[in-house]
PDB file of N, CA and C in Angstrom:
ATOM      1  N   UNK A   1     143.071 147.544 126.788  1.00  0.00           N
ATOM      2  CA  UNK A   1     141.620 147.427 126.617  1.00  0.00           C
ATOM      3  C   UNK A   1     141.242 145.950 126.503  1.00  0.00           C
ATOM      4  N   UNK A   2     141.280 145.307 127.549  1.00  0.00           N
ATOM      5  CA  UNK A   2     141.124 144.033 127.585  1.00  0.00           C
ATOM      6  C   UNK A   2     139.405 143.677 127.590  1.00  0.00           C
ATOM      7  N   UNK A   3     139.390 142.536 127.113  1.00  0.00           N
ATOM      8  CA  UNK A   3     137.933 141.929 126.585  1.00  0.00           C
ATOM      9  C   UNK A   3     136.983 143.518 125.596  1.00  0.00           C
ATOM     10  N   UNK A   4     137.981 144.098 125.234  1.00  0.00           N
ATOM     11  CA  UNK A   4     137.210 145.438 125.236  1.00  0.00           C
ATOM     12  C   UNK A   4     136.502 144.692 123.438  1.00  0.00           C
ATOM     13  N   UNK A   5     135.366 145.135 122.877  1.00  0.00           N
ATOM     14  CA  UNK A   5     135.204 144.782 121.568  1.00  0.00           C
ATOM     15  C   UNK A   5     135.580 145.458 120.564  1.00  0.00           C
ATOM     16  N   UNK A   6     135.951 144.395 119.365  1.00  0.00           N
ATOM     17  CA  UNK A   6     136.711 144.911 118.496  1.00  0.00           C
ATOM     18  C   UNK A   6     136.699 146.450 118.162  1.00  0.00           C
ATOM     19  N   UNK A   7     135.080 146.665 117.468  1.00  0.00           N
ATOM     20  CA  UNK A   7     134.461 147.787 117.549  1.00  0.00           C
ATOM     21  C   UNK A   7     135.186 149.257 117.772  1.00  0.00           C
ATOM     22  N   UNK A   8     135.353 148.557 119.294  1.00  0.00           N
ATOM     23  CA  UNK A   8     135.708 149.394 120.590  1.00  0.00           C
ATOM     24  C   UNK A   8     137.276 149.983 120.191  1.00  0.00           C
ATOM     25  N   UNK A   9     137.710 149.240 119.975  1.00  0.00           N
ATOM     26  CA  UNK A   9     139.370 149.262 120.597  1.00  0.00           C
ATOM     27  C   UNK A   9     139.648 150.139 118.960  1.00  0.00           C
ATOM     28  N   UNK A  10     138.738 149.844 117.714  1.00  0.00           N
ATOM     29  CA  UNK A  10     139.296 150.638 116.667  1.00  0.00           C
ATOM     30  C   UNK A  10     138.961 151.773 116.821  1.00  0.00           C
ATOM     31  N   UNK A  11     137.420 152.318 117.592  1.00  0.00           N
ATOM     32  CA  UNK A  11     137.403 153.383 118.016  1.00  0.00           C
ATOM     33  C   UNK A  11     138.334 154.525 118.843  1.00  0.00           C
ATOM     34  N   UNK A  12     138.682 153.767 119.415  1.00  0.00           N
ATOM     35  CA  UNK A  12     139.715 154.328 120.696  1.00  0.00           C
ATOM     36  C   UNK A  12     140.714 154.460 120.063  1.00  0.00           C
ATOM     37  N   UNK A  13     141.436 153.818 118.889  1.00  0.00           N
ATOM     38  CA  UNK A  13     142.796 153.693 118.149  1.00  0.00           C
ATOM     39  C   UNK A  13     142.803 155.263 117.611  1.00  0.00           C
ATOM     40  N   UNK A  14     141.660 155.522 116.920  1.00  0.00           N
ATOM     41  CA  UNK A  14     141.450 156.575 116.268  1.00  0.00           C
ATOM     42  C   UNK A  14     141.542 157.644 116.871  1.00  0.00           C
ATOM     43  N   UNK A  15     140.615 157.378 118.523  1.00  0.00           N
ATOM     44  CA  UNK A  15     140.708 158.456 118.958  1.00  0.00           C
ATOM     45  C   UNK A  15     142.632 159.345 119.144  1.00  0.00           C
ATOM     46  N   UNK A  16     142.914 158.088 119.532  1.00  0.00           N
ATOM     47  CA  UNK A  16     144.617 158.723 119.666  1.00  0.00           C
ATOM     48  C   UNK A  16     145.026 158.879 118.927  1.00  0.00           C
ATOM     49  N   UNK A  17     144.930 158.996 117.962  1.00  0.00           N
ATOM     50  CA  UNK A  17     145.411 159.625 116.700  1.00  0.00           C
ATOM     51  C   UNK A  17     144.580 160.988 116.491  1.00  0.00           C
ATOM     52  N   UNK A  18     143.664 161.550 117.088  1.00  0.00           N
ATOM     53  CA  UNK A  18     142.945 162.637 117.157  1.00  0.00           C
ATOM     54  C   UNK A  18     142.043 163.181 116.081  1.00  0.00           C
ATOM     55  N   UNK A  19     141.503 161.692 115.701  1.00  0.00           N
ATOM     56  CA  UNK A  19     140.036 161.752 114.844  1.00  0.00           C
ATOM     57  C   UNK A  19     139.168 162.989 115.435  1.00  0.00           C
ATOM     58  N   UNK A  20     138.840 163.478 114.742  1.00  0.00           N
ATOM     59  CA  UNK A  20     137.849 164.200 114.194  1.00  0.00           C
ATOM     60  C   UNK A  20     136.753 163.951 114.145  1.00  0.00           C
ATOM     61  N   UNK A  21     135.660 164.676 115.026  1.00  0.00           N
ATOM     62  CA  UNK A  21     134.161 163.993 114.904  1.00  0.00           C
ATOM     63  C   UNK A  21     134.056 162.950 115.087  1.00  0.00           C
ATOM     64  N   UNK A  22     134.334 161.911 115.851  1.00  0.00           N
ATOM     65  CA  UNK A  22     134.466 160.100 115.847  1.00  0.00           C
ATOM     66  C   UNK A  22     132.737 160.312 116.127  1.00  0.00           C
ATOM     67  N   UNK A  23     132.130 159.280 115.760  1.00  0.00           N
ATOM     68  CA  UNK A  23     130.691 158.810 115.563  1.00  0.00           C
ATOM     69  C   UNK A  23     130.995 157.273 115.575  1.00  0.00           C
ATOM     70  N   UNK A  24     130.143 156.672 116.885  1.00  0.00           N
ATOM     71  CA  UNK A  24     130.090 155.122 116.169  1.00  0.00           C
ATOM     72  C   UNK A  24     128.478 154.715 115.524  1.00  0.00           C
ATOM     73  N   UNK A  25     128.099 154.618 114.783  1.00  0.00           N
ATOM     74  CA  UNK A  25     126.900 154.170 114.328  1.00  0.00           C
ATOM     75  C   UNK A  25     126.411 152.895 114.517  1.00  0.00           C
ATOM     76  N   UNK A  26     125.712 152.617 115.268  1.00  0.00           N
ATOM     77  CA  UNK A  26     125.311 151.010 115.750  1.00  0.00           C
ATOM     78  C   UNK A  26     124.126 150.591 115.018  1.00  0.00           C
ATOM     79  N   UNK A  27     124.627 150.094 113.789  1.00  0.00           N
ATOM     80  CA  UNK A  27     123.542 149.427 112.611  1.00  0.00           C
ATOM     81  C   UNK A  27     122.878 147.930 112.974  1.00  0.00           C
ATOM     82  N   UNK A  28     122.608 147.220 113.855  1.00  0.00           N
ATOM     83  CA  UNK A  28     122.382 145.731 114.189  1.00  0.00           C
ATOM     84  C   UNK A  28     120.680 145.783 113.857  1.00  0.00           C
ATOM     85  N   UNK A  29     120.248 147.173 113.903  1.00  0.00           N
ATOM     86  CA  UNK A  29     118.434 147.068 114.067  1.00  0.00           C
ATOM     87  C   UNK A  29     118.260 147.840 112.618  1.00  0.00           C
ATOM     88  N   UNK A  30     119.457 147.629 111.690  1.00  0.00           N
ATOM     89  CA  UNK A  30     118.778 148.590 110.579  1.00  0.00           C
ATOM     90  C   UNK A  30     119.420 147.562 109.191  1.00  0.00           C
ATOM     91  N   UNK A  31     120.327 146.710 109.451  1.00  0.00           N
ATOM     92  CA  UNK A  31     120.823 146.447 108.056  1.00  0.00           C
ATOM     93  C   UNK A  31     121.593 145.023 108.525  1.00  0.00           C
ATOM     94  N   UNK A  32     121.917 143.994 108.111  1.00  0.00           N
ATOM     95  CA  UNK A  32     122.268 142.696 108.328  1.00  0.00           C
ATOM     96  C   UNK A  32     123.726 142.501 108.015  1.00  0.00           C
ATOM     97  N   UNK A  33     124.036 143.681 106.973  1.00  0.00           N
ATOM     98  CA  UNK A  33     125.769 143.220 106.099  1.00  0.00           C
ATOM     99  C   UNK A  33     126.539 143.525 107.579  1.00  0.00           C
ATOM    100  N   UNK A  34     126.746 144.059 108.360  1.00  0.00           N
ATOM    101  CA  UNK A  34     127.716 144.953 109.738  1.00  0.00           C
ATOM    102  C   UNK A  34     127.062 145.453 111.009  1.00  0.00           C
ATOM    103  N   UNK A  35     127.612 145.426 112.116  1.00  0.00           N
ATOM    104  CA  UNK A  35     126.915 145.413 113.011  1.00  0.00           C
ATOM    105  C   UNK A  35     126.787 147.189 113.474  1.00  0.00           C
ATOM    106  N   UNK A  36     128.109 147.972 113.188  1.00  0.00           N
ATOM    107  CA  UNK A  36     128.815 149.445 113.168  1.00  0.00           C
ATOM    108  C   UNK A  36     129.763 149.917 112.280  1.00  0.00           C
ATOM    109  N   UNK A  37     129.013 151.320 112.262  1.00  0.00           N
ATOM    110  CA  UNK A  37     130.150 151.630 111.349  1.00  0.00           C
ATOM    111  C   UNK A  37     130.736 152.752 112.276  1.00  0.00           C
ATOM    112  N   UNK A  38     132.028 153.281 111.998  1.00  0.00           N
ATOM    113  CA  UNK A  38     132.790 154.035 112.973  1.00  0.00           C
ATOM    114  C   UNK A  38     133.170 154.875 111.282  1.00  0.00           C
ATOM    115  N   UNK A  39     132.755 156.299 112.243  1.00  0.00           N
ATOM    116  CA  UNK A  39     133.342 157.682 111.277  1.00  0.00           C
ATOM    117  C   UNK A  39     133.999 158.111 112.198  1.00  0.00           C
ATOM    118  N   UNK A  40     134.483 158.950 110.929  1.00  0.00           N
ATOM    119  CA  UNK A  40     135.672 160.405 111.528  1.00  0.00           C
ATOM    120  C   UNK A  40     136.469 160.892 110.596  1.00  0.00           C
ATOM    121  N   UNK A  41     136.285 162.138 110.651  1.00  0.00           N
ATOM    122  CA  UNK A  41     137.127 163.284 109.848  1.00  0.00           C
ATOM    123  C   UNK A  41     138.682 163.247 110.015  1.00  0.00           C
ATOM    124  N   UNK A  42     139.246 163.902 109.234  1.00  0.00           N
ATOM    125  CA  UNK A  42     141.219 163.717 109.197  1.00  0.00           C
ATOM    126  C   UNK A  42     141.502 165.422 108.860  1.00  0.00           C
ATOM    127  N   UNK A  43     141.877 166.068 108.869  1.00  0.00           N
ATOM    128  CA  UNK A  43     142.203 167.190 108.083  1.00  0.00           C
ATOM    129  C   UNK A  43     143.558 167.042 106.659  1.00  0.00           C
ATOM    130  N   UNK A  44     144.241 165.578 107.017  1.00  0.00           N
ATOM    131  CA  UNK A  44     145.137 165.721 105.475  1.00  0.00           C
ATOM    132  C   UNK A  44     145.175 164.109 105.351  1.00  0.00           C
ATOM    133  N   UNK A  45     145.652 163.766 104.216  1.00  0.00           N
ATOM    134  CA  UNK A  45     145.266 162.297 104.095  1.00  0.00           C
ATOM    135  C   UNK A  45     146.512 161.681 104.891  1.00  0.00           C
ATOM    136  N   UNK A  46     147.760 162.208 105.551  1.00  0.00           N
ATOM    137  CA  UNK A  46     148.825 161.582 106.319  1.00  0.00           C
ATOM    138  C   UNK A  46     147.784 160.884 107.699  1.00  0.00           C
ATOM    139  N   UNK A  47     147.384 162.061 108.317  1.00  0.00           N
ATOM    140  CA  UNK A  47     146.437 161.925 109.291  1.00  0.00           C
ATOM    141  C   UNK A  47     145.374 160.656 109.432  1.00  0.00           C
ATOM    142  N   UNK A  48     145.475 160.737 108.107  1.00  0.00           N
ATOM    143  CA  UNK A  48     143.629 159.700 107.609  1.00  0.00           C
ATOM    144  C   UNK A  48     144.476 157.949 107.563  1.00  0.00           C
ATOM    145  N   UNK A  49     145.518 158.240 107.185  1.00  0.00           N
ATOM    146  CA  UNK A  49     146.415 157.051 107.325  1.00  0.00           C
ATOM    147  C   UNK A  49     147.118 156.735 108.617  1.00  0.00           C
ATOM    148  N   UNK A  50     147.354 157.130 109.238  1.00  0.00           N
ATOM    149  CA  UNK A  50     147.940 156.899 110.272  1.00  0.00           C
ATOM    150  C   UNK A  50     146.923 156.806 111.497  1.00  0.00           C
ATOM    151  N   UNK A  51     145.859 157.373 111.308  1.00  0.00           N
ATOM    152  CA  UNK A  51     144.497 156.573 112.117  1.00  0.00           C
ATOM    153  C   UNK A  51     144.385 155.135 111.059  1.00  0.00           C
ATOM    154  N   UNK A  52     144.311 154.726 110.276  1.00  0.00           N
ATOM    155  CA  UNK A  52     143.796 153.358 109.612  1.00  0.00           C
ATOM    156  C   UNK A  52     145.083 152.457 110.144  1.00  0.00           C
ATOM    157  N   UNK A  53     146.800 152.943 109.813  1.00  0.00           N
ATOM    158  CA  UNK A  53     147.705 152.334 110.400  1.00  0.00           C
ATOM    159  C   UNK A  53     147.167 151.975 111.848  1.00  0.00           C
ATOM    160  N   UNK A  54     147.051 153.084 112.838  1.00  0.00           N
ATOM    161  CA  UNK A  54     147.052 152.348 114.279  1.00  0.00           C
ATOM    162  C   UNK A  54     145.734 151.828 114.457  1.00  0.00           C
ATOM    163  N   UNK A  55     144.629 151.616 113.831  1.00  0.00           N
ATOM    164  CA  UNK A  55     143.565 151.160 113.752  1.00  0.00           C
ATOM    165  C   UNK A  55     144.044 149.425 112.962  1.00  0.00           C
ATOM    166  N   UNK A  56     144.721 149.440 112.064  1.00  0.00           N
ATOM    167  CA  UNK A  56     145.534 148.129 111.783  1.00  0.00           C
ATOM    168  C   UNK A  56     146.103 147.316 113.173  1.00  0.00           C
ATOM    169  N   UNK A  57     146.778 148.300 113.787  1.00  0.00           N
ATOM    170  CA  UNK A  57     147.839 147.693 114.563  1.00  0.00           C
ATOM    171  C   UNK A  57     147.107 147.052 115.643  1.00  0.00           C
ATOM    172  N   UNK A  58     146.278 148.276 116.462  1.00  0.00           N
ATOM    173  CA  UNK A  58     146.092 147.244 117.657  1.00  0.00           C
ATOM    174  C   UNK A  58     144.622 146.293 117.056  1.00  0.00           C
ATOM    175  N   UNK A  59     144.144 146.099 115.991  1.00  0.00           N
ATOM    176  CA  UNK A  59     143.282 145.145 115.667  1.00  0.00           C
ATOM    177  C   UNK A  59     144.112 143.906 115.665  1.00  0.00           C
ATOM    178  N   UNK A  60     144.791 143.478 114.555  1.00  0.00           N
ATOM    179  CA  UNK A  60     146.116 143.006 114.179  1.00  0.00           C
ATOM    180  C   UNK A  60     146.702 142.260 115.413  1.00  0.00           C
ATOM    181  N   UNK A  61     147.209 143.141 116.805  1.00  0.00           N
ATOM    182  CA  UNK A  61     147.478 142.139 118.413  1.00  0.00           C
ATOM    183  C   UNK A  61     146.335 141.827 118.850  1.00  0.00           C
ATOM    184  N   UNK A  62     145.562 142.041 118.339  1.00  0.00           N
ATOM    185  CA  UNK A  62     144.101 141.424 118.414  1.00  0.00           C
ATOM    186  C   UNK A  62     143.891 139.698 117.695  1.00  0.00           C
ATOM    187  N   UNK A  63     144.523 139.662 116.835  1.00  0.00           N
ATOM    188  CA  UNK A  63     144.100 138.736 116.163  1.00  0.00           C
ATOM    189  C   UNK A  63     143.301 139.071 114.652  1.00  0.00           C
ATOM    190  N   UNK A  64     143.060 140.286 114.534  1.00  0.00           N
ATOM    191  CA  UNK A  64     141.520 140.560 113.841  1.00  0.00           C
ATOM    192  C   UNK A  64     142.892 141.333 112.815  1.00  0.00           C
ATOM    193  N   UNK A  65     142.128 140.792 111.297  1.00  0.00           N
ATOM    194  CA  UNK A  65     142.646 141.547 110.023  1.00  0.00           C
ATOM    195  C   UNK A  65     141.323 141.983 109.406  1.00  0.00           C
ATOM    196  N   UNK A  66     141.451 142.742 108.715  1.00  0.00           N
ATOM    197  CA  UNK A  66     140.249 143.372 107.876  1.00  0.00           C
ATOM    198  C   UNK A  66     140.291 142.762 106.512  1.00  0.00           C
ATOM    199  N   UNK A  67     139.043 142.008 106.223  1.00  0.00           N
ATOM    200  CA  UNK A  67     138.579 141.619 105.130  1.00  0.00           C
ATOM    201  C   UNK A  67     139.050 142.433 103.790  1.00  0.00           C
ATOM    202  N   UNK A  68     139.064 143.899 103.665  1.00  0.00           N
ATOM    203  CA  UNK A  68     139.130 144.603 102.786  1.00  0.00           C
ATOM    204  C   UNK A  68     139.787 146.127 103.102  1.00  0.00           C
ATOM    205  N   UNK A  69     140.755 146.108 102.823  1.00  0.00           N
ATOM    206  CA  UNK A  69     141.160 148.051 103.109  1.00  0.00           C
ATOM    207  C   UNK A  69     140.566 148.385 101.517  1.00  0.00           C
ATOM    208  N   UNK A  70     140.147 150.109 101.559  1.00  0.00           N
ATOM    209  CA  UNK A  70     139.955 150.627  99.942  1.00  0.00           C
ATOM    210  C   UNK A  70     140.327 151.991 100.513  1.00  0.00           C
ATOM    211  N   UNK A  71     140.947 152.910  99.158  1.00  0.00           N
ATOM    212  CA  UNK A  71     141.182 154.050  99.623  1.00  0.00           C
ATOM    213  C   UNK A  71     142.182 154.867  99.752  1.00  0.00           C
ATOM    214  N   UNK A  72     143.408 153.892 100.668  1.00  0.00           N
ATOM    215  CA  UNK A  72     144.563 154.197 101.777  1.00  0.00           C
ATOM    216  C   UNK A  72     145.263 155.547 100.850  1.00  0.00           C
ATOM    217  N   UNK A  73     145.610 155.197  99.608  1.00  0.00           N
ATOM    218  CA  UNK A  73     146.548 155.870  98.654  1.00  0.00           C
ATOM    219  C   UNK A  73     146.076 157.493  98.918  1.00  0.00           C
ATOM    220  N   UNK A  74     145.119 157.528  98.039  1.00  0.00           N
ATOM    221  CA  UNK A  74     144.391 158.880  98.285  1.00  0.00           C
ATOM    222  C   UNK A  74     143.638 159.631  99.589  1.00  0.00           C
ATOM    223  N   UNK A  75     143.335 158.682  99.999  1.00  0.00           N
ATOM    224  CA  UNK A  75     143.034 159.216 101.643  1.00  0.00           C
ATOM    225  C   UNK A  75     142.022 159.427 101.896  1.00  0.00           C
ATOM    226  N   UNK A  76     141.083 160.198 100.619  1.00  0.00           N
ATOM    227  CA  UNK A  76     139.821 160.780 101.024  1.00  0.00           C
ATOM    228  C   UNK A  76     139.262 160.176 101.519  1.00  0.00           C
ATOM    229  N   UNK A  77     139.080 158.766 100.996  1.00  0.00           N
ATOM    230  CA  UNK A  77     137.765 157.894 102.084  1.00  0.00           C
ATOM    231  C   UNK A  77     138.176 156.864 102.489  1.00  0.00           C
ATOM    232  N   UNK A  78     138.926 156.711 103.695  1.00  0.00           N
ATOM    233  CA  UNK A  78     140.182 155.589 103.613  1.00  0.00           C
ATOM    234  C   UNK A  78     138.451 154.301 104.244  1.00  0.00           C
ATOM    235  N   UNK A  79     138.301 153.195 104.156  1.00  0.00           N
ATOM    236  CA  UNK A  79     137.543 151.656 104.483  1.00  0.00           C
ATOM    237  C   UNK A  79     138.193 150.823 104.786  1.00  0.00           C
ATOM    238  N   UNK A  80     138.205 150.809 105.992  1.00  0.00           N
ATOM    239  CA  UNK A  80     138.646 149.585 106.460  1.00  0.00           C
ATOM    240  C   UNK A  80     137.229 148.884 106.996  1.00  0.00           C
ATOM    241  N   UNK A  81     137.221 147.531 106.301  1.00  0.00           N
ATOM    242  CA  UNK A  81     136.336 146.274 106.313  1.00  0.00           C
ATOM    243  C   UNK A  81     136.487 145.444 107.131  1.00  0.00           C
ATOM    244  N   UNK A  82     136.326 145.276 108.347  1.00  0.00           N
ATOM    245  CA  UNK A  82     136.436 144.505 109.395  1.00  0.00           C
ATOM    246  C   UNK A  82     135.293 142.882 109.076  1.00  0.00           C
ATOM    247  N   UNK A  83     134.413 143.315 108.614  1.00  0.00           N
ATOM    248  CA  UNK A  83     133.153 142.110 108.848  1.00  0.00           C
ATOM    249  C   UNK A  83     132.085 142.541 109.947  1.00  0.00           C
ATOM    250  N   UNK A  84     132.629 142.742 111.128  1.00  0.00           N
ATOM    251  CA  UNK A  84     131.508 143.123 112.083  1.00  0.00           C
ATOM    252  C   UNK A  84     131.215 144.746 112.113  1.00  0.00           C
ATOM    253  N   UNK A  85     132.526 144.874 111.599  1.00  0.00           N
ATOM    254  CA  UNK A  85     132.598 146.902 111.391  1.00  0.00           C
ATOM    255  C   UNK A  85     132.776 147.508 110.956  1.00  0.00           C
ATOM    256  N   UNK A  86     132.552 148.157 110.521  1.00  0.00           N
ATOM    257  CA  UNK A  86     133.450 149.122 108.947  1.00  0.00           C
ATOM    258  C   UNK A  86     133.922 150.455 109.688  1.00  0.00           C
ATOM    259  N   UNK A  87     134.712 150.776 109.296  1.00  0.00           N
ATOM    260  CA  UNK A  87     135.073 151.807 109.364  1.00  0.00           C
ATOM    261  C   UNK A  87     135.952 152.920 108.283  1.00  0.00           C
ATOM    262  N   UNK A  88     135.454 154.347 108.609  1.00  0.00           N
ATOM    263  CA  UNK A  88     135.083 155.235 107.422  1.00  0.00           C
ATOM    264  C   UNK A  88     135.844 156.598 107.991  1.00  0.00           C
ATOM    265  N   UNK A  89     137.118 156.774 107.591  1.00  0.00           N
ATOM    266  CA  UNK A  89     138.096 157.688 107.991  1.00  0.00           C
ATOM    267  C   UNK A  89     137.787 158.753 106.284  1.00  0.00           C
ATOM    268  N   UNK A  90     137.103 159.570 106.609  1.00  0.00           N
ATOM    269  CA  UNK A  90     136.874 160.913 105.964  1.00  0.00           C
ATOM    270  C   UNK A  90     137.930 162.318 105.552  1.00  0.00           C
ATOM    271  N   UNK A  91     138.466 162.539 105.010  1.00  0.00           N
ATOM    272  CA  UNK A  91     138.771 164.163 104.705  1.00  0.00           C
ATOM    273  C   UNK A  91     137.347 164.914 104.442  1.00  0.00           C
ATOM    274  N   UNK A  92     137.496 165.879 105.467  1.00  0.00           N
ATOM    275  CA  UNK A  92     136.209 166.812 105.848  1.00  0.00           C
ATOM    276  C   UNK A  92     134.976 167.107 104.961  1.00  0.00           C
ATOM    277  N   UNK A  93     135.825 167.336 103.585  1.00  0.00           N
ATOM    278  CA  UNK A  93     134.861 167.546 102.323  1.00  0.00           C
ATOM    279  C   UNK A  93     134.002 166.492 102.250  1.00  0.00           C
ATOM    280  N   UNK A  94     134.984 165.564 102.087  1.00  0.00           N
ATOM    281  CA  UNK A  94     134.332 164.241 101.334  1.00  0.00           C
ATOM    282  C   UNK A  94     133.262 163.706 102.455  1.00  0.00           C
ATOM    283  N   UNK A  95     133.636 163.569 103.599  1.00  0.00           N
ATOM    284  CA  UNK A  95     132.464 163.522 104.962  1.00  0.00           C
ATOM    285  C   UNK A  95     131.309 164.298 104.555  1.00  0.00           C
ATOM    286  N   UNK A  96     131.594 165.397 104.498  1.00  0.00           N
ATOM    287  CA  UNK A  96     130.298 165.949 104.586  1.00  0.00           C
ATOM    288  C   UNK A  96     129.505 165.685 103.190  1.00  0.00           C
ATOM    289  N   UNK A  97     130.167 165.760 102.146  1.00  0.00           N
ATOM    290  CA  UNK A  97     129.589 165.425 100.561  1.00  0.00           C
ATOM    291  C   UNK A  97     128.536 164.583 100.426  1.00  0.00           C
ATOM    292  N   UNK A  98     129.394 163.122 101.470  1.00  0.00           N
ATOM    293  CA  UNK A  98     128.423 161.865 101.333  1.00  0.00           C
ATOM    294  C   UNK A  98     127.510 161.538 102.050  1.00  0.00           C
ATOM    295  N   UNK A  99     127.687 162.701 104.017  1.00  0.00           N
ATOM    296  CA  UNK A  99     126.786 162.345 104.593  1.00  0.00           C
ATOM    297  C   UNK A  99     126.123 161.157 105.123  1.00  0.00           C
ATOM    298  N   UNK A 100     126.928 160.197 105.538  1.00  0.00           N
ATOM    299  CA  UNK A 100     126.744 159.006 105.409  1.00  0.00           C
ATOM    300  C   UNK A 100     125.823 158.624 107.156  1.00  0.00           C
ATOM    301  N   UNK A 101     126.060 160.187 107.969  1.00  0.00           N
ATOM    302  CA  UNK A 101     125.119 159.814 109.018  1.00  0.00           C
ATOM    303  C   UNK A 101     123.186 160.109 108.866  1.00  0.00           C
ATOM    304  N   UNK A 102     123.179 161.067 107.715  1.00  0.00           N
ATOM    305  CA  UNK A 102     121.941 161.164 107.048  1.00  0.00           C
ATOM    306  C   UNK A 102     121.453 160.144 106.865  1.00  0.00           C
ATOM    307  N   UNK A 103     122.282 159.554 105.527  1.00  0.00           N
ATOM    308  CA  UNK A 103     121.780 158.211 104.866  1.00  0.00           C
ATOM    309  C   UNK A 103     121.765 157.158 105.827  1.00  0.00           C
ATOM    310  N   UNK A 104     122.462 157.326 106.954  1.00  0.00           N
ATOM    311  CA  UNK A 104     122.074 155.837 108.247  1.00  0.00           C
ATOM    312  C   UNK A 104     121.304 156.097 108.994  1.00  0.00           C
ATOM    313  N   UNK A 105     120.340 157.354 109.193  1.00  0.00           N
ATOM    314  CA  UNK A 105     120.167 158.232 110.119  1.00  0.00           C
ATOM    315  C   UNK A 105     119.012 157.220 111.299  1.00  0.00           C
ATOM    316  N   UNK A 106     118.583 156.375 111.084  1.00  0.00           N
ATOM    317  CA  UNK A 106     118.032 155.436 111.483  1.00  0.00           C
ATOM    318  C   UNK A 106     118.788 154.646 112.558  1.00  0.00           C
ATOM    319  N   UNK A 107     119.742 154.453 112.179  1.00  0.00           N
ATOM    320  CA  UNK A 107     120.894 153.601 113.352  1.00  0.00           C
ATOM    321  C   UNK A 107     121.370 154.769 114.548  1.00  0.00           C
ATOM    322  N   UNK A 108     121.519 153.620 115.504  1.00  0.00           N
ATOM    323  CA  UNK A 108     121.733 154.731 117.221  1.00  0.00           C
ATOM    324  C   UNK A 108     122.823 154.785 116.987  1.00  0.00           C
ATOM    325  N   UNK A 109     123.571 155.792 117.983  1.00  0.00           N
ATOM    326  CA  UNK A 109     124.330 156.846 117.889  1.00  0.00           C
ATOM    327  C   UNK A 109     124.794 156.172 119.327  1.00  0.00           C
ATOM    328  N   UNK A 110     126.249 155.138 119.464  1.00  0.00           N
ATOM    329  CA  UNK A 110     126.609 155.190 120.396  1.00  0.00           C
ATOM    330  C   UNK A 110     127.494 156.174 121.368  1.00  0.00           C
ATOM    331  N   UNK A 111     126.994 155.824 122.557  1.00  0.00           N
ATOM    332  CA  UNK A 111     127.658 157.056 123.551  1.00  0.00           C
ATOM    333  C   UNK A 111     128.982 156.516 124.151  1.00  0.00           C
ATOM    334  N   UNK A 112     130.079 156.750 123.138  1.00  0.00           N
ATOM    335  CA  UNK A 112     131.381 155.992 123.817  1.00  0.00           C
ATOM    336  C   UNK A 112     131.800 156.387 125.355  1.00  0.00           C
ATOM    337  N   UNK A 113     131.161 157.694 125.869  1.00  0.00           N
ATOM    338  CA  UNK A 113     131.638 157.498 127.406  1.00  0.00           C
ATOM    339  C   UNK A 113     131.370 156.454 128.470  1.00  0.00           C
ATOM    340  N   UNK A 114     130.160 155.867 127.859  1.00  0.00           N
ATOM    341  CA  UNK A 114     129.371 154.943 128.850  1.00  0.00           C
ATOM    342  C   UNK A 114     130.824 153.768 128.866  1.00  0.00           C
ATOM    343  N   UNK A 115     131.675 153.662 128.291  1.00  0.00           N
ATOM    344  CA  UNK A 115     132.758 152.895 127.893  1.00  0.00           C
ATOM    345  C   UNK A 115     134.036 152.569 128.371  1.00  0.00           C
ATOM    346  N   UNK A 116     134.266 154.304 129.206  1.00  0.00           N
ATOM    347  CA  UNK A 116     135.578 154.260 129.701  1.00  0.00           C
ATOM    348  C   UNK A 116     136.166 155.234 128.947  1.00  0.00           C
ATOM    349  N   UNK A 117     137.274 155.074 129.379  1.00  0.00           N
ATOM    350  CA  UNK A 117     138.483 155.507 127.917  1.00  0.00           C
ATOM    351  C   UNK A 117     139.793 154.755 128.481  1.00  0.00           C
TER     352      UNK A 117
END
């Protein structure tokens, strides 16, 4: 995924790992701290880690480390803090509990096909 954006490529990481519901939320016209946030459901917290692992990795041959991981141990809401992106690896409950596409519901809803794969 060459010149592909960061964004991008953590999206896609996830996808191969077989995220759940992936959503990218494109916040640039709603809030100043991040530009996207990237969800997705896990069904066990191994799952929820091993999307944040390969979401590490190919950022990482990227060049790009995340400001902040929170979470990893327990799984439920694994954060990885990029700076331009956050991203928000869910166990199903806890996704839906917090609803976090409600509370953004304002920010567009990118269409990752327009993208490739």
């Amino acid at each position: 995924m060459e010149d592909a954006p960061n964004w991008l490529v953590a999206a896609r990481a996830a996808e191969s790992k077989k995220a759940i519901d992936l959503q990218v939320l494109d916040l640039r016209e709603v809030t100043s701290f991040t530009d996207y946030f990237i969800l997705c459901s896990v069904t066990n917290p191994r799952q929820g880690q091993a999307i944040a692992d390969e979401i590490g990795k190919q950022l990482k041959d990227m060049g790009e480390l995340p400001v902040s991981v929170e979470g990893y141990d327990p799984a439920e809401w694994i954060l990885l803090d990029y700076g331009d992106f956050i991203v928000h690896i869910f166990a199903e409950a806890t996704r839906s509990y917090y609803n976090l596409e409600r509370l953004w519901r304002h920010a567009k809803l990118t269409d990752l096909s327009q993208f490739g794969s």
